[in-house]
N, C-alpha and C. Protein backbone atom coordinates (compact mmCIF):
# COMPACT_ATOMS: atom_id res chain seq x y z
N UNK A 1 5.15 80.29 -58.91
CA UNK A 1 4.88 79.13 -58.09
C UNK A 1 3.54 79.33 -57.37
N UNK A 2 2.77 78.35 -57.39
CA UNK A 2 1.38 78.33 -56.51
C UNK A 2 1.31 77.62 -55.24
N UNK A 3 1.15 78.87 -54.81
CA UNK A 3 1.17 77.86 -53.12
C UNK A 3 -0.46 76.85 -52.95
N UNK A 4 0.10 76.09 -52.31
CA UNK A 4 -1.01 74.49 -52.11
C UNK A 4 -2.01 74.96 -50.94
N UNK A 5 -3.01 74.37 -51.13
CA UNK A 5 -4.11 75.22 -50.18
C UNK A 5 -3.74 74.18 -48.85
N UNK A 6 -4.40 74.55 -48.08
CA UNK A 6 -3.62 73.96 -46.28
C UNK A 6 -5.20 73.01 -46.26
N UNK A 7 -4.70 71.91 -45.49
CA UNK A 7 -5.99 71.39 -45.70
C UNK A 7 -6.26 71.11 -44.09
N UNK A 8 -7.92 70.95 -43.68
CA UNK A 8 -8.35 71.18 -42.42
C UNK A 8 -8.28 69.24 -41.68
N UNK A 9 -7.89 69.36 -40.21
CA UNK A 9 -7.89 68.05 -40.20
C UNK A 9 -9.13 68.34 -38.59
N UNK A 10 -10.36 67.29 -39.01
CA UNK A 10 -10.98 67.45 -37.92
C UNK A 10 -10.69 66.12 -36.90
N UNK A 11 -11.02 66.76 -35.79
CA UNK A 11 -10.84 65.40 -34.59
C UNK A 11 -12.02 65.11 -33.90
N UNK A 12 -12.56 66.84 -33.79
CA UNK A 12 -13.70 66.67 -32.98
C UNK A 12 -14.99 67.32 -34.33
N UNK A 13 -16.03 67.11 -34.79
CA UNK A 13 -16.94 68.30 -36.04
C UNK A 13 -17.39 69.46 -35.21
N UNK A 14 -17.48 69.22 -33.80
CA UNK A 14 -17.92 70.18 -33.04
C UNK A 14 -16.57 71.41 -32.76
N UNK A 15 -15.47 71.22 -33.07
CA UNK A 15 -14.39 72.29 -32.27
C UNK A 15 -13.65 72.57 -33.81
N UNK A 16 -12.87 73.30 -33.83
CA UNK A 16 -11.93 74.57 -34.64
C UNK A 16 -11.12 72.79 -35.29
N UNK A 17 -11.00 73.12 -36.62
CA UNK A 17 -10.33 72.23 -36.91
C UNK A 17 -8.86 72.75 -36.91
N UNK A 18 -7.91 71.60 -37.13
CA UNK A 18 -6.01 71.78 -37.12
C UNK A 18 -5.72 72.03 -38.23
N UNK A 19 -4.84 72.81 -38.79
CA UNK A 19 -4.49 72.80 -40.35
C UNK A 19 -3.26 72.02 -40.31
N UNK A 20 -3.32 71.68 -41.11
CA UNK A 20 -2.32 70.79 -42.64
C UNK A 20 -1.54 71.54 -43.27
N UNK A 21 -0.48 72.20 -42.91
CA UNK A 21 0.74 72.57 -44.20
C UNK A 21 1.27 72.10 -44.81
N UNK A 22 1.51 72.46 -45.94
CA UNK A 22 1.91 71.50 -47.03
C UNK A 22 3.54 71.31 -46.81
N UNK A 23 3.97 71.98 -46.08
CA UNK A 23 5.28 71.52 -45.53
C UNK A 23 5.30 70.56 -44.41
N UNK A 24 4.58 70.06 -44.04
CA UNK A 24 4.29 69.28 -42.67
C UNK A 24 4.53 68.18 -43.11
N UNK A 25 5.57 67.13 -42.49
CA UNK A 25 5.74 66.03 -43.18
C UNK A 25 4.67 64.59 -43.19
N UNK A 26 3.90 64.98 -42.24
CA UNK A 26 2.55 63.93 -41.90
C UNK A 26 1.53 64.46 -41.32
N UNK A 27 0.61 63.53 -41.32
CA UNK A 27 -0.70 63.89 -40.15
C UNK A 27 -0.47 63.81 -38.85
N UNK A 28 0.59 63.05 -38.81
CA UNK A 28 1.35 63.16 -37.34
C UNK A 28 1.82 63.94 -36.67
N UNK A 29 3.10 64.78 -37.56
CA UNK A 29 3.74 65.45 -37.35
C UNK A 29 2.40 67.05 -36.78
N UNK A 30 1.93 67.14 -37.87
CA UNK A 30 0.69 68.19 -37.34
C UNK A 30 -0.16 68.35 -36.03
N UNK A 31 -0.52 66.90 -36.11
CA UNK A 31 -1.41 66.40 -34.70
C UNK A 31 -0.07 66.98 -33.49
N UNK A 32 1.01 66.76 -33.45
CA UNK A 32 1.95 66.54 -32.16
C UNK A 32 2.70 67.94 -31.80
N UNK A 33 2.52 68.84 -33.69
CA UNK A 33 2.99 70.43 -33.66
C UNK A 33 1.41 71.45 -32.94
N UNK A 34 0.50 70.43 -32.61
CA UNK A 34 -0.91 71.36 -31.81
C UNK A 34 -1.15 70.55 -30.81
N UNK A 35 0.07 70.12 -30.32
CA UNK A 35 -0.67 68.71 -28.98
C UNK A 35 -0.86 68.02 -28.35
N UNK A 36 -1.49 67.34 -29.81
CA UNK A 36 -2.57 66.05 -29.80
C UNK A 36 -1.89 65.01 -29.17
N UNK A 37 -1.66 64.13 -28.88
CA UNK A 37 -1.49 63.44 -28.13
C UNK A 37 -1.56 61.81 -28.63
N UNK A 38 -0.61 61.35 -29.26
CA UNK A 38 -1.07 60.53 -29.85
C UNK A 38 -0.15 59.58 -30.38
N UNK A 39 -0.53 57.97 -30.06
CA UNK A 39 0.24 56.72 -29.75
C UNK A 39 1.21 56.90 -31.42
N UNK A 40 2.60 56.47 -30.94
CA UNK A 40 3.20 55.95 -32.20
C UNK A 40 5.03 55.31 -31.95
N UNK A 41 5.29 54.81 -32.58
CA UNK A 41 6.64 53.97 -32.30
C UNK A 41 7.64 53.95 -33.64
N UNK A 42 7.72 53.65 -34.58
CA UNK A 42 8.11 53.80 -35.71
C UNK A 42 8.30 55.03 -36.52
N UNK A 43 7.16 55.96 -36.89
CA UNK A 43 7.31 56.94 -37.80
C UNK A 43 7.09 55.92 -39.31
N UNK A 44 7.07 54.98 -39.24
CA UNK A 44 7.61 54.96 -40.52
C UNK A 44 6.52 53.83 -41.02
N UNK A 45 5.44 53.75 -40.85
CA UNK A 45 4.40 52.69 -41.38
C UNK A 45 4.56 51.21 -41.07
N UNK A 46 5.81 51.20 -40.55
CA UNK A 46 6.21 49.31 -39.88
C UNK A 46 4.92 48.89 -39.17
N UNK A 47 4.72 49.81 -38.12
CA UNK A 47 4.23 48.83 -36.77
C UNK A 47 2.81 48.95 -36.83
N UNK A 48 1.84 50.12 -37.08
CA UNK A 48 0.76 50.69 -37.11
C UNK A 48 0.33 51.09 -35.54
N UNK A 49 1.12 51.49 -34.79
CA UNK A 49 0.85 51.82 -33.18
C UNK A 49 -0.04 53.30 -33.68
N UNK A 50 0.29 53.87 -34.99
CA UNK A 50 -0.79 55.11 -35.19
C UNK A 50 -1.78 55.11 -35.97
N UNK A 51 -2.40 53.93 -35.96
CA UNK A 51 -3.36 53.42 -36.94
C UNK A 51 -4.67 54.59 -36.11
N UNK A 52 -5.40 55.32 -36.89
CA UNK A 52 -6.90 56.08 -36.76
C UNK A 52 -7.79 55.92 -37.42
N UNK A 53 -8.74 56.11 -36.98
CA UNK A 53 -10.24 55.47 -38.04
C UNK A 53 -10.29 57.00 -39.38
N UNK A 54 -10.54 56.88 -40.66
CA UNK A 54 -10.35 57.73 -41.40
C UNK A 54 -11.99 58.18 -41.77
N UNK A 55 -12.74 59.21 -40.79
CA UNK A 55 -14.96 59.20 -40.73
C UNK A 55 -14.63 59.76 -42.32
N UNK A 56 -13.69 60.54 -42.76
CA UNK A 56 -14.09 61.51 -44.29
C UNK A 56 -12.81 61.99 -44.83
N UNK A 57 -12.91 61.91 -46.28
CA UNK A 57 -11.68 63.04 -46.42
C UNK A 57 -11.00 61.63 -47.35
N UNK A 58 -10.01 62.50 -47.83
CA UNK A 58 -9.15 61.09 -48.81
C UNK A 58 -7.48 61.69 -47.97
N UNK A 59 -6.76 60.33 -48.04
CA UNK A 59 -5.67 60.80 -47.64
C UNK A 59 -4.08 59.79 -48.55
N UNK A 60 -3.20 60.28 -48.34
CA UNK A 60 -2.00 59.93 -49.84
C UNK A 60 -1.00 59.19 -48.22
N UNK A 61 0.07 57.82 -48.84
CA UNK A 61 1.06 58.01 -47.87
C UNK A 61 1.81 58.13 -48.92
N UNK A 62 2.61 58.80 -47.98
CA UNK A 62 4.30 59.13 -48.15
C UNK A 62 5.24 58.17 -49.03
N UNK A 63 5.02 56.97 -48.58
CA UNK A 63 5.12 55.47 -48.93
C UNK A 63 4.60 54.28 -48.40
N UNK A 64 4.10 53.38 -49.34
CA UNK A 64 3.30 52.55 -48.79
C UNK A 64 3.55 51.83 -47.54
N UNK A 65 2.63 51.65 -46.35
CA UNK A 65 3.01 51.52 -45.32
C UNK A 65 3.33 49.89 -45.21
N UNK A 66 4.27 49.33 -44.39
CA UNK A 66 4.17 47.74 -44.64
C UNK A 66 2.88 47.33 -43.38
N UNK A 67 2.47 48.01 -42.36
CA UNK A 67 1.48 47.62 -41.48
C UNK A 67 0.35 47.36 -41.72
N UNK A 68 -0.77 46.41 -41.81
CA UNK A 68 -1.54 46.10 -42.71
C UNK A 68 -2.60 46.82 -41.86
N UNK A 69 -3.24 47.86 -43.12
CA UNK A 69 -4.60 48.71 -42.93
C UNK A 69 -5.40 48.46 -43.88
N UNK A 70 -6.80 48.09 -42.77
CA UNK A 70 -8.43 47.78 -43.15
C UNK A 70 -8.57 49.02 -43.76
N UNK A 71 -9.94 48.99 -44.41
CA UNK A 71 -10.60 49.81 -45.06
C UNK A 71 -10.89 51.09 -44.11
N UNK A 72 -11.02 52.20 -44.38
CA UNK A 72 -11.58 52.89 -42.96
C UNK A 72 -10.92 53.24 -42.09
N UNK A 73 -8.92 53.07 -42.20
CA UNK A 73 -8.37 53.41 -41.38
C UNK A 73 -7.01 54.35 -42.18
N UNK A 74 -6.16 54.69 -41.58
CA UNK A 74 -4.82 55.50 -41.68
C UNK A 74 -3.88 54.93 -41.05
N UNK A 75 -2.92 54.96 -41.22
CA UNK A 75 -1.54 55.38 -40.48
C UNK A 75 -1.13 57.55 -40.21
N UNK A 76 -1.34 57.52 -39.37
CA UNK A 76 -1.20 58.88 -39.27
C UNK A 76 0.34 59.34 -39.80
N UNK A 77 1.34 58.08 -39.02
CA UNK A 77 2.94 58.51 -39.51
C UNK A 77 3.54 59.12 -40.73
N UNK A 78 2.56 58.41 -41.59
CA UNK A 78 3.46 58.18 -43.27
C UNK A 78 2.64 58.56 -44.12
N UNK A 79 1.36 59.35 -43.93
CA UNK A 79 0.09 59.76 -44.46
C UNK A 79 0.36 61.66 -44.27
N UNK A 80 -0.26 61.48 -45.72
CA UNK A 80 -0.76 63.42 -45.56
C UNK A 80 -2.25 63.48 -46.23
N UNK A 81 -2.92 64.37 -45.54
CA UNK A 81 -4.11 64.66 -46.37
C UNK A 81 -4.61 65.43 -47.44
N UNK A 82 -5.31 64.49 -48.54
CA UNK A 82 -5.43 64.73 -50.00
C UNK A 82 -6.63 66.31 -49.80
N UNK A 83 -7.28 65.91 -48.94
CA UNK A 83 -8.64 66.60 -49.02
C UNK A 83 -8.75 67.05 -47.55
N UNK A 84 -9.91 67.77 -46.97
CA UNK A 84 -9.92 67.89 -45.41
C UNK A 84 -10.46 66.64 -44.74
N UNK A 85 -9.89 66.42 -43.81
CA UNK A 85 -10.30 64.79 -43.25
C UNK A 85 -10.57 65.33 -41.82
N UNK A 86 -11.50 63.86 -41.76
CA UNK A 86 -12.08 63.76 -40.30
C UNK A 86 -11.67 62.29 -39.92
N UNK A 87 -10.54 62.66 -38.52
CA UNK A 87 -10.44 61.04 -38.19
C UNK A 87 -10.48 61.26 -36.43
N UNK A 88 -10.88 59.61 -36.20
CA UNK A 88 -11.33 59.67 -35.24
C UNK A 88 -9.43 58.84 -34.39
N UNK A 89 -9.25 59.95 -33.43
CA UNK A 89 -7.81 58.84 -32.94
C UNK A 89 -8.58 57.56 -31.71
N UNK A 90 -7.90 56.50 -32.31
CA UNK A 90 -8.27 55.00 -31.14
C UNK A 90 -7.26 54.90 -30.07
């Protein structure tokens, strides 16, 4: 078995980025296991109360979210990251 490489999630380009385990069930879940601090109500892509701007990086959801997201943004809830991402939280 090959373990999955951990991927880096930046908030700030200037400070230590957060890692991504591949057991981590979201970008959420990560952000809140170092923290971060950060709006949400659902978990589950309904409402988009965790909608973040997405500066880099590609990211997969979980399942498609029903909350409607512009170009340029995430749902942090129901999202994991494909690649290392940089998002900005609103």
């Amino acid at each position: 078995m090959t373990d999955r490489p951990v991927k880096k999630i930046f908030l700030d380009p200037n400070k230590e980025p957060l890692l991504h385990a591949a057991h981590s069930p979201s970008l959420l879940a990560t952000l809140e296991a170092n923290q971060v601090e950060v709006a949400y109500q659902c978990r589950e892509g309904f409402c988009g109360a965790c909608r973040a701007k997405l500066c880099r990086g590609k990211i997969a959801y979980n399942q498609e979210p029903l909350a409607f997201v512009r170009d340029g943004e995430v749902l942090l809830c129901c999202s994991q990251p494909v690649t290392d991402v940089i998002i900005k939280l609103v």
